[in-house]
C-alpha atoms as a PDB file:
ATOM      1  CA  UNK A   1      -9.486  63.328 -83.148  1.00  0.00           C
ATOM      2  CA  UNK A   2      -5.733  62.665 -83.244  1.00  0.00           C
ATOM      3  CA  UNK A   3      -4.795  60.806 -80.068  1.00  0.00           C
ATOM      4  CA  UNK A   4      -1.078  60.986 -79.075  1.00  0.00           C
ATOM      5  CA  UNK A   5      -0.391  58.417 -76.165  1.00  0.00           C
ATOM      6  CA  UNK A   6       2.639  59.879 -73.993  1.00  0.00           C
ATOM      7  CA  UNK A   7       3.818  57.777 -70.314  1.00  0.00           C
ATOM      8  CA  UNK A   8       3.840  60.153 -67.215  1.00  0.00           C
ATOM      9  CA  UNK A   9       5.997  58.584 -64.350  1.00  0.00           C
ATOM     10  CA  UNK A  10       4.122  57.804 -61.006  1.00  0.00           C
ATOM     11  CA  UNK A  11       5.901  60.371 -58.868  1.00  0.00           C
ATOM     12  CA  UNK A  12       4.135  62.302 -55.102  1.00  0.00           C
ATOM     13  CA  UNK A  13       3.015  65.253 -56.962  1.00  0.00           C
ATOM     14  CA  UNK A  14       0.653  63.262 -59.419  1.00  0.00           C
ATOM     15  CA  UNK A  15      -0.208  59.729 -57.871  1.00  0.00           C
ATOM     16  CA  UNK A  16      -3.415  61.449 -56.739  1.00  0.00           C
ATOM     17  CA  UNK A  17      -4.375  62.440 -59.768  1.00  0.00           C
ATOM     18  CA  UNK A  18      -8.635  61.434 -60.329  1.00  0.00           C
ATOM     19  CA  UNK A  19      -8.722  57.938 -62.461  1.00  0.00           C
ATOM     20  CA  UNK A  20     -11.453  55.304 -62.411  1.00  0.00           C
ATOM     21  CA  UNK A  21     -13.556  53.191 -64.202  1.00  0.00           C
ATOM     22  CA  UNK A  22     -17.042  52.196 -64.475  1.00  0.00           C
ATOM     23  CA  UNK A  23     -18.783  50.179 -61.660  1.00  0.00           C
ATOM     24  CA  UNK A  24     -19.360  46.806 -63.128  1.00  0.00           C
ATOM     25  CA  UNK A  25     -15.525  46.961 -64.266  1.00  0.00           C
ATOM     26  CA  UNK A  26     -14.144  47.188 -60.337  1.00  0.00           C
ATOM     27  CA  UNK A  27     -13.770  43.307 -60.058  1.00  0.00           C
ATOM     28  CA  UNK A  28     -11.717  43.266 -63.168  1.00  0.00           C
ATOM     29  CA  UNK A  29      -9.822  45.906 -62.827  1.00  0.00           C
ATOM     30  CA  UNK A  30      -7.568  47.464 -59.467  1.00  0.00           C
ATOM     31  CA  UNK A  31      -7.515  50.979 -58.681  1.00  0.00           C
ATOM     32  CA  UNK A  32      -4.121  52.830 -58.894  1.00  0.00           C
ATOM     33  CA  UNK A  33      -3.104  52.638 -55.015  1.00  0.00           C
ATOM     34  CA  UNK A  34      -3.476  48.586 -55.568  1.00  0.00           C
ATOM     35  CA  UNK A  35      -1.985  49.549 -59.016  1.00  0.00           C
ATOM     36  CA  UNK A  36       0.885  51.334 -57.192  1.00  0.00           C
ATOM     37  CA  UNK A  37       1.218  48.793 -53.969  1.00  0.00           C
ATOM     38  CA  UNK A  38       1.289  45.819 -56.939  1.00  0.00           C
ATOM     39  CA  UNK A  39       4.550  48.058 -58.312  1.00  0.00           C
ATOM     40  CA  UNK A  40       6.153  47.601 -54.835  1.00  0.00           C
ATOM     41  CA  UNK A  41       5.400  43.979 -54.418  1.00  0.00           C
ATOM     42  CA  UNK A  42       7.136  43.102 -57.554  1.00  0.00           C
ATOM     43  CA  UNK A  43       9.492  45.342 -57.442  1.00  0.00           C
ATOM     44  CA  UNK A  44      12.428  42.409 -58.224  1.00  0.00           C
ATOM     45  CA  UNK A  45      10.504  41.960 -61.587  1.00  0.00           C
ATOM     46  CA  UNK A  46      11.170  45.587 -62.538  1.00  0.00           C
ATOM     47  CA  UNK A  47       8.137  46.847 -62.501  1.00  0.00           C
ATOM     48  CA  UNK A  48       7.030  49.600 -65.080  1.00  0.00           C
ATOM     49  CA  UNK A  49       4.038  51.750 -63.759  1.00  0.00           C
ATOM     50  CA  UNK A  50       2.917  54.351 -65.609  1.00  0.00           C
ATOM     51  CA  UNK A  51      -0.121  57.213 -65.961  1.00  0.00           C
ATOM     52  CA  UNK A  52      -1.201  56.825 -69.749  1.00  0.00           C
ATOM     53  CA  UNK A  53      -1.669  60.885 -70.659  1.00  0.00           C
ATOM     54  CA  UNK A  54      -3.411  62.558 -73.719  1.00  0.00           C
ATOM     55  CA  UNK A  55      -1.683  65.751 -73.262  1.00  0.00           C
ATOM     56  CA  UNK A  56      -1.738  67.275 -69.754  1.00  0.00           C
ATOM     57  CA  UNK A  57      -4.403  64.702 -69.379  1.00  0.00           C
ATOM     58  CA  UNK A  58      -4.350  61.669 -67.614  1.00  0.00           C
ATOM     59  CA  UNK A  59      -6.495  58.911 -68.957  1.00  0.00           C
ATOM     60  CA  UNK A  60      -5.625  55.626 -67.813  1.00  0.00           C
ATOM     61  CA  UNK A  61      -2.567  53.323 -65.712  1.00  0.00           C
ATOM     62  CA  UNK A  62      -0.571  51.056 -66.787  1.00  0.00           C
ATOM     63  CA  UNK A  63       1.541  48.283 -64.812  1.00  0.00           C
ATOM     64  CA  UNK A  64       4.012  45.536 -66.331  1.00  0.00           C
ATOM     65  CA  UNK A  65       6.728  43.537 -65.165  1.00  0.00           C
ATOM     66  CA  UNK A  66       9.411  41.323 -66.430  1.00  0.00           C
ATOM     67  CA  UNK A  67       8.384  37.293 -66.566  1.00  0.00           C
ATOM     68  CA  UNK A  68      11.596  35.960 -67.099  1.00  0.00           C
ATOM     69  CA  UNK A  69       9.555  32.049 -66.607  1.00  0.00           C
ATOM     70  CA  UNK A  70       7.409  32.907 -69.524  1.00  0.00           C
ATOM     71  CA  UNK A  71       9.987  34.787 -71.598  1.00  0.00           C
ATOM     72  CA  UNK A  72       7.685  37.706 -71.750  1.00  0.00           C
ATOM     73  CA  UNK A  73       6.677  41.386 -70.262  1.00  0.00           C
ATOM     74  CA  UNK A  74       3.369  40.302 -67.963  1.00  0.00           C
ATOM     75  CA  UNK A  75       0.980  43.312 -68.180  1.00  0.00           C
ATOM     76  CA  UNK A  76      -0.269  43.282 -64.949  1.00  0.00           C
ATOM     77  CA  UNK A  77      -2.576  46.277 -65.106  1.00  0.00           C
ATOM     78  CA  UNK A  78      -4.114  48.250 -67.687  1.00  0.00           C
ATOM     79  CA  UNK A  79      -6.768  50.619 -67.379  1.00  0.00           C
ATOM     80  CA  UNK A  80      -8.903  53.584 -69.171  1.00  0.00           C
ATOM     81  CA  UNK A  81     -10.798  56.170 -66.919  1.00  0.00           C
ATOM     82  CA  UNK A  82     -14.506  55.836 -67.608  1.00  0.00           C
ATOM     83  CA  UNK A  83     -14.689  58.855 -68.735  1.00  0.00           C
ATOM     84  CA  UNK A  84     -12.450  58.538 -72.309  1.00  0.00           C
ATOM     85  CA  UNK A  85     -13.323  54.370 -72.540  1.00  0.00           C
ATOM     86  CA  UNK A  86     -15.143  53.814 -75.947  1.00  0.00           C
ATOM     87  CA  UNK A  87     -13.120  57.168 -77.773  1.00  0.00           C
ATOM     88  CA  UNK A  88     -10.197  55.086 -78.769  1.00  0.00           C
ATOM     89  CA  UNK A  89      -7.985  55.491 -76.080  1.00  0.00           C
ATOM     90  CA  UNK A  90      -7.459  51.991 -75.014  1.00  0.00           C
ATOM     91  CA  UNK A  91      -6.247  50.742 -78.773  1.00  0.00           C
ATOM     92  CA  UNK A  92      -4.207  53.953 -78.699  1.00  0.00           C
ATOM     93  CA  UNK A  93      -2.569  53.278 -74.833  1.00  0.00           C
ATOM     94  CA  UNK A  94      -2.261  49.357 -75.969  1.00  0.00           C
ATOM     95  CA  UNK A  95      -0.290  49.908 -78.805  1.00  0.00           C
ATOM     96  CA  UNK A  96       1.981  52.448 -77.465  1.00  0.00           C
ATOM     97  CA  UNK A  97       2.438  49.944 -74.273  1.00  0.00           C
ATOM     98  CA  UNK A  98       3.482  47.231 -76.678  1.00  0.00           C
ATOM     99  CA  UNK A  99       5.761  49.768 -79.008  1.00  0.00           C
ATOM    100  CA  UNK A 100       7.723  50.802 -75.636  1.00  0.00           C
ATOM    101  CA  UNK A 101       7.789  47.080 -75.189  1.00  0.00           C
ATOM    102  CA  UNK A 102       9.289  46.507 -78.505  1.00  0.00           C
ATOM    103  CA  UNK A 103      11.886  49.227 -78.274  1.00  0.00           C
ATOM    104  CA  UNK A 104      13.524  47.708 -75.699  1.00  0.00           C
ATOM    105  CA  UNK A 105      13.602  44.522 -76.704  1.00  0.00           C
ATOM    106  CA  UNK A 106      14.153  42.397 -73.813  1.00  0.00           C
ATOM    107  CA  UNK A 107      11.212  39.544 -74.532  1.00  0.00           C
ATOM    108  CA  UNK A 108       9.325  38.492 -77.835  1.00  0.00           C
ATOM    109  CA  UNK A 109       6.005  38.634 -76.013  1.00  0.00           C
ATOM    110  CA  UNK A 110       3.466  40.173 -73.846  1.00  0.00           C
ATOM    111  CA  UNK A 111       1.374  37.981 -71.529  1.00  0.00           C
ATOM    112  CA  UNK A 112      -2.075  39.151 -69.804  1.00  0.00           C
ATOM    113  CA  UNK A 113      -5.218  37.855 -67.702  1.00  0.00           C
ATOM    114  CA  UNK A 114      -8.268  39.121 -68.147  1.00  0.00           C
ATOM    115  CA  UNK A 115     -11.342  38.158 -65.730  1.00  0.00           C
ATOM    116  CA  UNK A 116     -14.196  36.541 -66.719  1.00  0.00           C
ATOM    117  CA  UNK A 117     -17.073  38.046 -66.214  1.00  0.00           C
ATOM    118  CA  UNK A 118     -20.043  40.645 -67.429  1.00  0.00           C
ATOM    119  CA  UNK A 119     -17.350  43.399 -67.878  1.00  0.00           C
ATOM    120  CA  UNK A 120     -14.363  40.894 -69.311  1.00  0.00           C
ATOM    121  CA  UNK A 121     -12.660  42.976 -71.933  1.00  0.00           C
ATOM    122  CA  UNK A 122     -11.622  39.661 -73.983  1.00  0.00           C
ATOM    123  CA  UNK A 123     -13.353  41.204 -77.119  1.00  0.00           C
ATOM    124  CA  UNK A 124     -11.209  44.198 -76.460  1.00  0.00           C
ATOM    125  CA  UNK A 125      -7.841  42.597 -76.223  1.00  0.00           C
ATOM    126  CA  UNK A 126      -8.893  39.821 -79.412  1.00  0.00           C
ATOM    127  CA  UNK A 127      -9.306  42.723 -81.469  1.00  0.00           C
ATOM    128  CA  UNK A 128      -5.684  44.427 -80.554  1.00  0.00           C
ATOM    129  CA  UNK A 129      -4.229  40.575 -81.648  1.00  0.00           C
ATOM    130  CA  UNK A 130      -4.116  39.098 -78.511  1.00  0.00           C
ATOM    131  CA  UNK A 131      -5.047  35.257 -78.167  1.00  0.00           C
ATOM    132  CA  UNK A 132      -5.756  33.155 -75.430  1.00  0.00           C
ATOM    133  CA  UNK A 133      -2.787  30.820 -74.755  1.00  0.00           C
ATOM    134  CA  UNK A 134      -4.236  27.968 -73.030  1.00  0.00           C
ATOM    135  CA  UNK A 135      -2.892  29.491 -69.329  1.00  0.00           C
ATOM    136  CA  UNK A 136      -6.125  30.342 -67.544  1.00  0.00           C
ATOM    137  CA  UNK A 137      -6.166  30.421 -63.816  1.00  0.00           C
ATOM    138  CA  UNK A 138      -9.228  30.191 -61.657  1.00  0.00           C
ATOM    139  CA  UNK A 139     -11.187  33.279 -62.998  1.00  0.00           C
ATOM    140  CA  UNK A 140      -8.549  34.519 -64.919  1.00  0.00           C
ATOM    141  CA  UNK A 141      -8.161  34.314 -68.924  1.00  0.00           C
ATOM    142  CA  UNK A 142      -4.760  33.997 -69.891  1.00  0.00           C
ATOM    143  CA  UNK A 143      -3.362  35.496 -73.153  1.00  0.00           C
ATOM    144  CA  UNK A 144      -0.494  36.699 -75.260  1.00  0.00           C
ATOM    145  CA  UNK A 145       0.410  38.277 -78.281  1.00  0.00           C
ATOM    146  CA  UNK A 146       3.526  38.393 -80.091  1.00  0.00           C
ATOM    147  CA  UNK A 147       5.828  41.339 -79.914  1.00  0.00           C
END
């Protein structure tokens, strides 16, 4: 299966669009109106929120924002439906995050937190290069990777 990652804009005729993910992932991971109200909040850090589409299908979100203090794009939010988790989506989505990223050029880095916990997808980001940086913050692993 060739899996083409394209970014749909968040506009009204598709932020209701069906996305979720499994049970034991809802403390790590916010739904797309928190997604969405997140967007708002930081809207001074120019906030990029995104659907993540295969196609005409939409199969995960996406939210990142400038961090001028850590010279980096913070990605705030990122997300695969339960239903295409485990296919190779999130690799797929991941990269093309950090190639849109790249293309614009604006910081060397990306910066993340993941939460610890039974469903903590640290494997998951290790394996697409990114490494913990030493910034954790209560229950949340911090880590980068270079751009």
């Amino acid at each position: 299966m060739v899996i083409m990652i394209q970014f749909a804009e968040v506009t009204p005729k598709n932020w209701r669009c069906s996305l979720s993910v499994r049970e034991d992932q809802k403390t790590s991971v916010a739904d797309k109106t928190k997604i969405l109200a997140w967007a708002y909040i930081y809207r001074a850090d120019r906030p990029q929120a995104f659907f993540l589409m295969d196609g005409e299908t939409p199969i995960g979100m996406a939210l990142w924002i400038d961090d001028a203090k850590t010279d980096s794009y913070y990605l705030f939010q990122f997300f695969i439906d339960q239903r295409y988790q485990g296919q190779g989506y999130g690799t797929e989505a991941l990269e093309a995050i950090q190639d849109r990223m790249r293309r614009e050029g604006k910081y060397p880095k990306v910066t993340m937190c993941c939460v610890e916990g039974p469903a903590c997808p640290i494997g998951f980001y290790k394996k697409c290069g990114f490494r913990r940086n030493g910034k954790d913050f209560e229950d949340e692993i911090g880590m980068e990777r270079a751009l």
